[in-house]
C-alpha atoms as a PDB file:
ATOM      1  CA  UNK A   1       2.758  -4.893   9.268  1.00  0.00           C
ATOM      2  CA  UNK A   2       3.110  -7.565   7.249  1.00  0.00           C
ATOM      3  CA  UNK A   3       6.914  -8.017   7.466  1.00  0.00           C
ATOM      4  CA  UNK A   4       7.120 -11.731   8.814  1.00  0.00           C
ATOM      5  CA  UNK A   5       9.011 -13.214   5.818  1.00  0.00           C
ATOM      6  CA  UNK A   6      11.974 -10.913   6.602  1.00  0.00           C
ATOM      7  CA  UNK A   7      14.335 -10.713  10.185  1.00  0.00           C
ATOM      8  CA  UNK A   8      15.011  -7.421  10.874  1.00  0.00           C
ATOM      9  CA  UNK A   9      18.582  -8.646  11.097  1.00  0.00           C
ATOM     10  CA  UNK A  10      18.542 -10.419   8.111  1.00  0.00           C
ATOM     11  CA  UNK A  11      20.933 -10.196   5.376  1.00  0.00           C
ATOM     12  CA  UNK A  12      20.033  -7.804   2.477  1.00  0.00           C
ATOM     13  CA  UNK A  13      20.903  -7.720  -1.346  1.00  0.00           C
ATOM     14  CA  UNK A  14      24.003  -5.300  -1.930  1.00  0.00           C
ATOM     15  CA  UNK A  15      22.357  -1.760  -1.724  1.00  0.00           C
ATOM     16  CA  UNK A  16      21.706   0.973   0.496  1.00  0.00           C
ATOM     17  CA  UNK A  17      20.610   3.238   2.179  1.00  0.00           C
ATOM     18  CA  UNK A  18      17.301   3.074  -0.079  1.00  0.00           C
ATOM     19  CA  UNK A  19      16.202  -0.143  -1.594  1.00  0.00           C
ATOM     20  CA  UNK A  20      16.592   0.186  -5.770  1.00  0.00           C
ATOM     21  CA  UNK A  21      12.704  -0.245  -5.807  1.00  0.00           C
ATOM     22  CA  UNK A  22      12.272   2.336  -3.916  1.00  0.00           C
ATOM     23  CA  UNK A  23      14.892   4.728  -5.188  1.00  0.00           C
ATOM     24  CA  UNK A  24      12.810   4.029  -8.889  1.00  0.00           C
ATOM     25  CA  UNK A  25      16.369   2.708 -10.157  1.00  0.00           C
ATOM     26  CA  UNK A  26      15.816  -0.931 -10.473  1.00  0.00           C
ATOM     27  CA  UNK A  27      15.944  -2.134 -13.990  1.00  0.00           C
ATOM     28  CA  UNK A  28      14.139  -5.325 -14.103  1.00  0.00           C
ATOM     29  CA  UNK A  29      11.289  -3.861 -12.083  1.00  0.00           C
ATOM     30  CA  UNK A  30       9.164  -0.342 -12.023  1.00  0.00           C
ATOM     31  CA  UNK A  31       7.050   0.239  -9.157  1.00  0.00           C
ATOM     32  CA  UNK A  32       3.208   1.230 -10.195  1.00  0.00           C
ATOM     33  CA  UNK A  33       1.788   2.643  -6.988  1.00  0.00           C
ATOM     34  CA  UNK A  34      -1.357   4.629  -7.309  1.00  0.00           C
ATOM     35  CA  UNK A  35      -2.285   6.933  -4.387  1.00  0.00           C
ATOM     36  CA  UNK A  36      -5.850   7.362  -5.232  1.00  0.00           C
ATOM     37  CA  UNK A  37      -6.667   3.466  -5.098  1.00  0.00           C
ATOM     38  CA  UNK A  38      -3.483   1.887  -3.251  1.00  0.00           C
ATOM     39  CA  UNK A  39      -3.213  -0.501  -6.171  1.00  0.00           C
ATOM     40  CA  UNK A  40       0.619  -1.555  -6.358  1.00  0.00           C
ATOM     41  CA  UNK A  41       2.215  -3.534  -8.927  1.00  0.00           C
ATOM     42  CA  UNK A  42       5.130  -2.996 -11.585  1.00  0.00           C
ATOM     43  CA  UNK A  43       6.422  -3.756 -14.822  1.00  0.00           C
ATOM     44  CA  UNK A  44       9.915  -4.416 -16.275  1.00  0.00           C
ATOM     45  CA  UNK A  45      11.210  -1.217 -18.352  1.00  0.00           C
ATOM     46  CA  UNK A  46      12.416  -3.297 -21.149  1.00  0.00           C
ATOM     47  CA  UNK A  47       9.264  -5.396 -21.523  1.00  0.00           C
ATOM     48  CA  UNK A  48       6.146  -2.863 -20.890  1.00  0.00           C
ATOM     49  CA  UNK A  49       3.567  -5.139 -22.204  1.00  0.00           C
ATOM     50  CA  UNK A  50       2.807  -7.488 -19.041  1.00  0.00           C
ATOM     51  CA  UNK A  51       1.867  -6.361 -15.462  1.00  0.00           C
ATOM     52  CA  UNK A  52       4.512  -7.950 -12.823  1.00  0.00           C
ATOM     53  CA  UNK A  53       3.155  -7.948  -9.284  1.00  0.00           C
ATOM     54  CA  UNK A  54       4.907  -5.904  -6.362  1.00  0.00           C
ATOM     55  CA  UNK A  55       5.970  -9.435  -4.748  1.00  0.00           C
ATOM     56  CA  UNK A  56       9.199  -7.597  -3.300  1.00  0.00           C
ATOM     57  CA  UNK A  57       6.894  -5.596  -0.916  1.00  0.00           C
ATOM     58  CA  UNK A  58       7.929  -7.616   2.461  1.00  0.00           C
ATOM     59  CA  UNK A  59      11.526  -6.298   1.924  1.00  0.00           C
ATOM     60  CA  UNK A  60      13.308  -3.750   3.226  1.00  0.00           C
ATOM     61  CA  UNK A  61      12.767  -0.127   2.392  1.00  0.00           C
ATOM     62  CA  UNK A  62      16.553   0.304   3.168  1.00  0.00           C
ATOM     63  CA  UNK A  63      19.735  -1.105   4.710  1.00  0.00           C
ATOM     64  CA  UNK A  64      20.150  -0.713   7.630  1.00  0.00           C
ATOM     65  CA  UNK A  65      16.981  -1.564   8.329  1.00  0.00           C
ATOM     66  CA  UNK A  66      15.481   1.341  10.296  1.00  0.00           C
ATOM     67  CA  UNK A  67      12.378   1.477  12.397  1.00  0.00           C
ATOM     68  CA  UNK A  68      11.264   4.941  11.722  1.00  0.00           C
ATOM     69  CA  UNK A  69      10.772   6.381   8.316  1.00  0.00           C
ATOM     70  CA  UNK A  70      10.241  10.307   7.593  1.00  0.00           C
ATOM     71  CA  UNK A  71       8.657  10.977   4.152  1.00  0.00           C
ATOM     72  CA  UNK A  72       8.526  14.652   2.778  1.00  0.00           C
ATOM     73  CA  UNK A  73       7.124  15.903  -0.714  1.00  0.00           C
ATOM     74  CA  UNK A  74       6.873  18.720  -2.625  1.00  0.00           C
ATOM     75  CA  UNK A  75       3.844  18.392  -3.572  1.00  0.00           C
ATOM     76  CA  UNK A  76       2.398  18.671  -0.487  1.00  0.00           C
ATOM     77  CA  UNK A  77       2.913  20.570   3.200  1.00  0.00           C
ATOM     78  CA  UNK A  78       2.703  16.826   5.245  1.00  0.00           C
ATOM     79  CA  UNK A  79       5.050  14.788   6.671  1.00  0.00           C
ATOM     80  CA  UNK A  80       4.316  11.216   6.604  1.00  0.00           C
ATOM     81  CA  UNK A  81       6.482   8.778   9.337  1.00  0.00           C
ATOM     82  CA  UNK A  82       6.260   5.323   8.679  1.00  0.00           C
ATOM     83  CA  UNK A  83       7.118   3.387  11.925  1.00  0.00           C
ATOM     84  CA  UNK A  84       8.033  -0.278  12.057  1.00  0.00           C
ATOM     85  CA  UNK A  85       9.566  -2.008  15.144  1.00  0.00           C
ATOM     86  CA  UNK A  86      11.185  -4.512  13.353  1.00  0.00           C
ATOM     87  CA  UNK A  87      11.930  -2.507  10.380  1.00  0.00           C
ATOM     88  CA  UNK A  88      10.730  -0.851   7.722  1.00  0.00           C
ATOM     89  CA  UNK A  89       9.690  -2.808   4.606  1.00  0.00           C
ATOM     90  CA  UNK A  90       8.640  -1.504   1.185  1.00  0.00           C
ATOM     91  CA  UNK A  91       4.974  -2.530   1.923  1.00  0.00           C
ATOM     92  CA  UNK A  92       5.154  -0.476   4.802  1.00  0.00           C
ATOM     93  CA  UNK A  93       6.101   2.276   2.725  1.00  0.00           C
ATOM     94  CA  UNK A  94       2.999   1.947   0.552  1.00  0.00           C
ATOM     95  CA  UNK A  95       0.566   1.351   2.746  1.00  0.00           C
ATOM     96  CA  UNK A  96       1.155   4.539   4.904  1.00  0.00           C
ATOM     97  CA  UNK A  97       1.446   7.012   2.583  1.00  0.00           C
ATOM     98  CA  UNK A  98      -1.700   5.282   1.098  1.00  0.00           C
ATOM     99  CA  UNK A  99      -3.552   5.425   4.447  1.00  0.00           C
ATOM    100  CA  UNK A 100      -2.239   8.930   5.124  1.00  0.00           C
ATOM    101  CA  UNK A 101      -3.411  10.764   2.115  1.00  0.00           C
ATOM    102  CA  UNK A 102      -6.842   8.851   1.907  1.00  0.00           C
ATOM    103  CA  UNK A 103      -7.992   8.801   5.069  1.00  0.00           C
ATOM    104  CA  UNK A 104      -6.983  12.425   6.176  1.00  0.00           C
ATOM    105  CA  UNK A 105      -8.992  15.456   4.875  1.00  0.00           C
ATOM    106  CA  UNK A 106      -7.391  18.982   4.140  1.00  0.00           C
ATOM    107  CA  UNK A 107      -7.972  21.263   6.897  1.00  0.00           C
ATOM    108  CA  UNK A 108      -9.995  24.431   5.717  1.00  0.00           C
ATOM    109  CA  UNK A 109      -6.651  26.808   6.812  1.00  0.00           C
ATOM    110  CA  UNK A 110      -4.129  24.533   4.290  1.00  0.00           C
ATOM    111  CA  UNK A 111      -6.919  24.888   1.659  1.00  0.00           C
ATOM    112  CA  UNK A 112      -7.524  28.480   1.916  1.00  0.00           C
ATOM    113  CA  UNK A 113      -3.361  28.660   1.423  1.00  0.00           C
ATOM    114  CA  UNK A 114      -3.843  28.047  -2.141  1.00  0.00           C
ATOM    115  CA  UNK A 115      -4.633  30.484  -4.931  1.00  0.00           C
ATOM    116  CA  UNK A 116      -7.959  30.034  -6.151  1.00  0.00           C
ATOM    117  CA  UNK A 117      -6.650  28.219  -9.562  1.00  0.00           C
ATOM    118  CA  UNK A 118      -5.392  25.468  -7.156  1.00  0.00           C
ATOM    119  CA  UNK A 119      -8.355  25.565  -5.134  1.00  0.00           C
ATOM    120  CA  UNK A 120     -10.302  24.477  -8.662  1.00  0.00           C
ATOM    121  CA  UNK A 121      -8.013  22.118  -9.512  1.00  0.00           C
ATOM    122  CA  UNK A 122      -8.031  19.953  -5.914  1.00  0.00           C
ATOM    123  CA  UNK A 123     -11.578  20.511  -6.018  1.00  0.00           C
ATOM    124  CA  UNK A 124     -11.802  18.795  -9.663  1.00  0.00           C
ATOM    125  CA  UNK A 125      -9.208  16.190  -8.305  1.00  0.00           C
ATOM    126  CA  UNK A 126     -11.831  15.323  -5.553  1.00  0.00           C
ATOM    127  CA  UNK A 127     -14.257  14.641  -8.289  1.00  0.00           C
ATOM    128  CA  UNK A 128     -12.311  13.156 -10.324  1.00  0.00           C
ATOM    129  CA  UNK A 129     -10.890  10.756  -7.429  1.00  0.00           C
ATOM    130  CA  UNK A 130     -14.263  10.179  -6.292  1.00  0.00           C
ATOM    131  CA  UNK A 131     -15.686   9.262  -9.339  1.00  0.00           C
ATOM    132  CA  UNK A 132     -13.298   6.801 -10.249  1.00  0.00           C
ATOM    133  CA  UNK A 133     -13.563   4.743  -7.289  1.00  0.00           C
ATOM    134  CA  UNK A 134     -15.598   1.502  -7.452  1.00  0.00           C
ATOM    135  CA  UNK A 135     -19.819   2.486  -7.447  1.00  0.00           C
ATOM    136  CA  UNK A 136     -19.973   0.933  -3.729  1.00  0.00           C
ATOM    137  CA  UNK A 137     -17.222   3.940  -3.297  1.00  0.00           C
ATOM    138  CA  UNK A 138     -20.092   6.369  -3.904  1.00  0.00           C
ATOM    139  CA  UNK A 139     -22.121   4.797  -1.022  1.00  0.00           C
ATOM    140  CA  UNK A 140     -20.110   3.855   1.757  1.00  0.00           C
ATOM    141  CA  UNK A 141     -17.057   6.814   1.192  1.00  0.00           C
ATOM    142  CA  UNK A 142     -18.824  10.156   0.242  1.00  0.00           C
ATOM    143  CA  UNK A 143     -17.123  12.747   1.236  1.00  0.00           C
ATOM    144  CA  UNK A 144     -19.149  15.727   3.188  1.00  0.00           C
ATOM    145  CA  UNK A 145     -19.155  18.753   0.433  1.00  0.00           C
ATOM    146  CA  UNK A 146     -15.890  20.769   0.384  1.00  0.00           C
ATOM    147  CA  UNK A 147     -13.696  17.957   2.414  1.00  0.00           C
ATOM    148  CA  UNK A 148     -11.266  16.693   0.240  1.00  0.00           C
ATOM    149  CA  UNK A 149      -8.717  14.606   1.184  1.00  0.00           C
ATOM    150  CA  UNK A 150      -4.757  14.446   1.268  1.00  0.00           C
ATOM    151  CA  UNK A 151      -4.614  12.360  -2.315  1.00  0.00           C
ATOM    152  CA  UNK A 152      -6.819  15.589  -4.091  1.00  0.00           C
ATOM    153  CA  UNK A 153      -4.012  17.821  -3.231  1.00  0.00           C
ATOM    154  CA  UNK A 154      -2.005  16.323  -5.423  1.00  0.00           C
ATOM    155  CA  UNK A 155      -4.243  17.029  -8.250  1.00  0.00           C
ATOM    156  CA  UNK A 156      -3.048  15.019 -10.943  1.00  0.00           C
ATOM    157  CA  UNK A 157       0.480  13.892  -9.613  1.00  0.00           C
ATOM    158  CA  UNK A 158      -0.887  10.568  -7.666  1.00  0.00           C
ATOM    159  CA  UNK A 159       1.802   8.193  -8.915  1.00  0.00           C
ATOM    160  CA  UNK A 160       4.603   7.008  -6.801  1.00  0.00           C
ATOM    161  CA  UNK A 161       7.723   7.931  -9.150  1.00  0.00           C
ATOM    162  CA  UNK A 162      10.104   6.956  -6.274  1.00  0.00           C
ATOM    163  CA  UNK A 163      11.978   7.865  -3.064  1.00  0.00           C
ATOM    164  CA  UNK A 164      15.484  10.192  -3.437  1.00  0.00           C
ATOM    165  CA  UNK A 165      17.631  12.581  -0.741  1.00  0.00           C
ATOM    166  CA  UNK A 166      17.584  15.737  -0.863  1.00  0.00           C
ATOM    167  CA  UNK A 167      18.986  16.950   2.377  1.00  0.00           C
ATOM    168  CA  UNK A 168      18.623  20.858   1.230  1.00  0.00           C
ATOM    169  CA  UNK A 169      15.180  20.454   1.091  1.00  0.00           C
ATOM    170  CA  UNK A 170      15.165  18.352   4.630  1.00  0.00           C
ATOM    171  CA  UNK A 171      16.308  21.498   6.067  1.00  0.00           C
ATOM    172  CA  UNK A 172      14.606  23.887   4.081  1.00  0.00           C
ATOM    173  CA  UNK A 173      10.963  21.822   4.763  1.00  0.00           C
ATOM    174  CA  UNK A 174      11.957  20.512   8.273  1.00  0.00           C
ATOM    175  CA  UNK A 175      14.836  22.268   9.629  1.00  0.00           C
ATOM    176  CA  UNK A 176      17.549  19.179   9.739  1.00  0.00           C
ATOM    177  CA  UNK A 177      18.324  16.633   7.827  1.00  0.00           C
ATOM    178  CA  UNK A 178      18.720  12.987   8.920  1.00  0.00           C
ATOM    179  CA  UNK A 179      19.457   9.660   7.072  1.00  0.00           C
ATOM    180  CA  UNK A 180      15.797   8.496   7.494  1.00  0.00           C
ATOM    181  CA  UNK A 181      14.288  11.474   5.652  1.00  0.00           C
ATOM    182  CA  UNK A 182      13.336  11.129   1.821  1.00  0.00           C
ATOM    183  CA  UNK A 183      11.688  13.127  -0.808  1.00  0.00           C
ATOM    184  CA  UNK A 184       8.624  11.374  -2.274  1.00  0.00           C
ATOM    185  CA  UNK A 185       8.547  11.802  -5.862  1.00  0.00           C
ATOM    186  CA  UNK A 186       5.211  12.324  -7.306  1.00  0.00           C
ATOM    187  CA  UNK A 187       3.821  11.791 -11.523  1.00  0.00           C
ATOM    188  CA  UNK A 188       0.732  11.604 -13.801  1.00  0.00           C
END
């Protein structure tokens, strides 16, 4: 992807495993990353009042460097693997969970899972989502009636609110844990 600016083997800032972007612990810069649109930016805790753009996105998601991602939530039942042969960067990141909850639609058995409240609320996320795309959105992306994608599931938690551990929920979700596995955390 578009990782050219950065060796794999390259020397890192002092962190790991997960870059403090990423981890939602870095305090001159908070990530913005919308799942509905795949808009990314930030802004700098102490000084709200200006957008800063996501120019750190050609990193490293994490030292070491690894090739293969696995990215869990509880918001949802997917797994998203982000795969990079030269290493994962924080673009990378984005982009896949992005790609993977926009351009995949909830299969009628994982919809029929959820209680009929939740069934009104992705269905009012869908509307919602779809609505507040751009009007050649309406056009070109219209979904067929009662497909709704990944990003609806989430209903209104579509902000990335950062990556953390949690190896009892590895195992609980996946059965094992590993060191490339993390929790996506999800807002409004």
């Amino acid at each position: 992807m578009g990782d050219s600016t950065v060796s794999k083997w390259s020397a890192g800032v002092g962190y790991g495993p997960l870059h403090p972007i990423m981890a939602g612990v870095n305090h001159g810069f908070h990530l913005m990353f919308n799942l509905v649109t795949g808009s990314t930016g930030g802004f700098n805790p102490s000084d709200r009042d200006r957008d800063i753009p996501f120019s750190a996105k050609d990193e490293p998601a994490t030292l070491p460097r690894v090739q293969d991602l696995i990215i869990i939530t509880e918001s949802s039942p997917w797994c998203t693997v982000v795969h990079n042969e030269r290493g994962v960067t924080m673009g990378d990141v984005c982009s896949t969970i992005w790609k993977e909850y926009t351009e995949n639609y909830v299969t009628d058995a994982e919809f029929n899972v959820l209680p009929p409240r939740l069934q009104e609320q992705v269905k009012r996320a869908a509307t919602h989502n779809n609505a507040s795309g751009a009007a050649w959105n309406m056009y070109y992306n219209t979904p067929a009636p009662n497909r709704y994608k990944r990003v609806d599931w989430l209903r209104d938690k579509y902000y990335f609110d950062g990556l953390s551990k949690k190896d009892s929920y590895s195992i609980q979700r996946l059965g094992f844990k590993a060191p490339n596995i993390f929790v996506l955390n999800l807002t409004s």
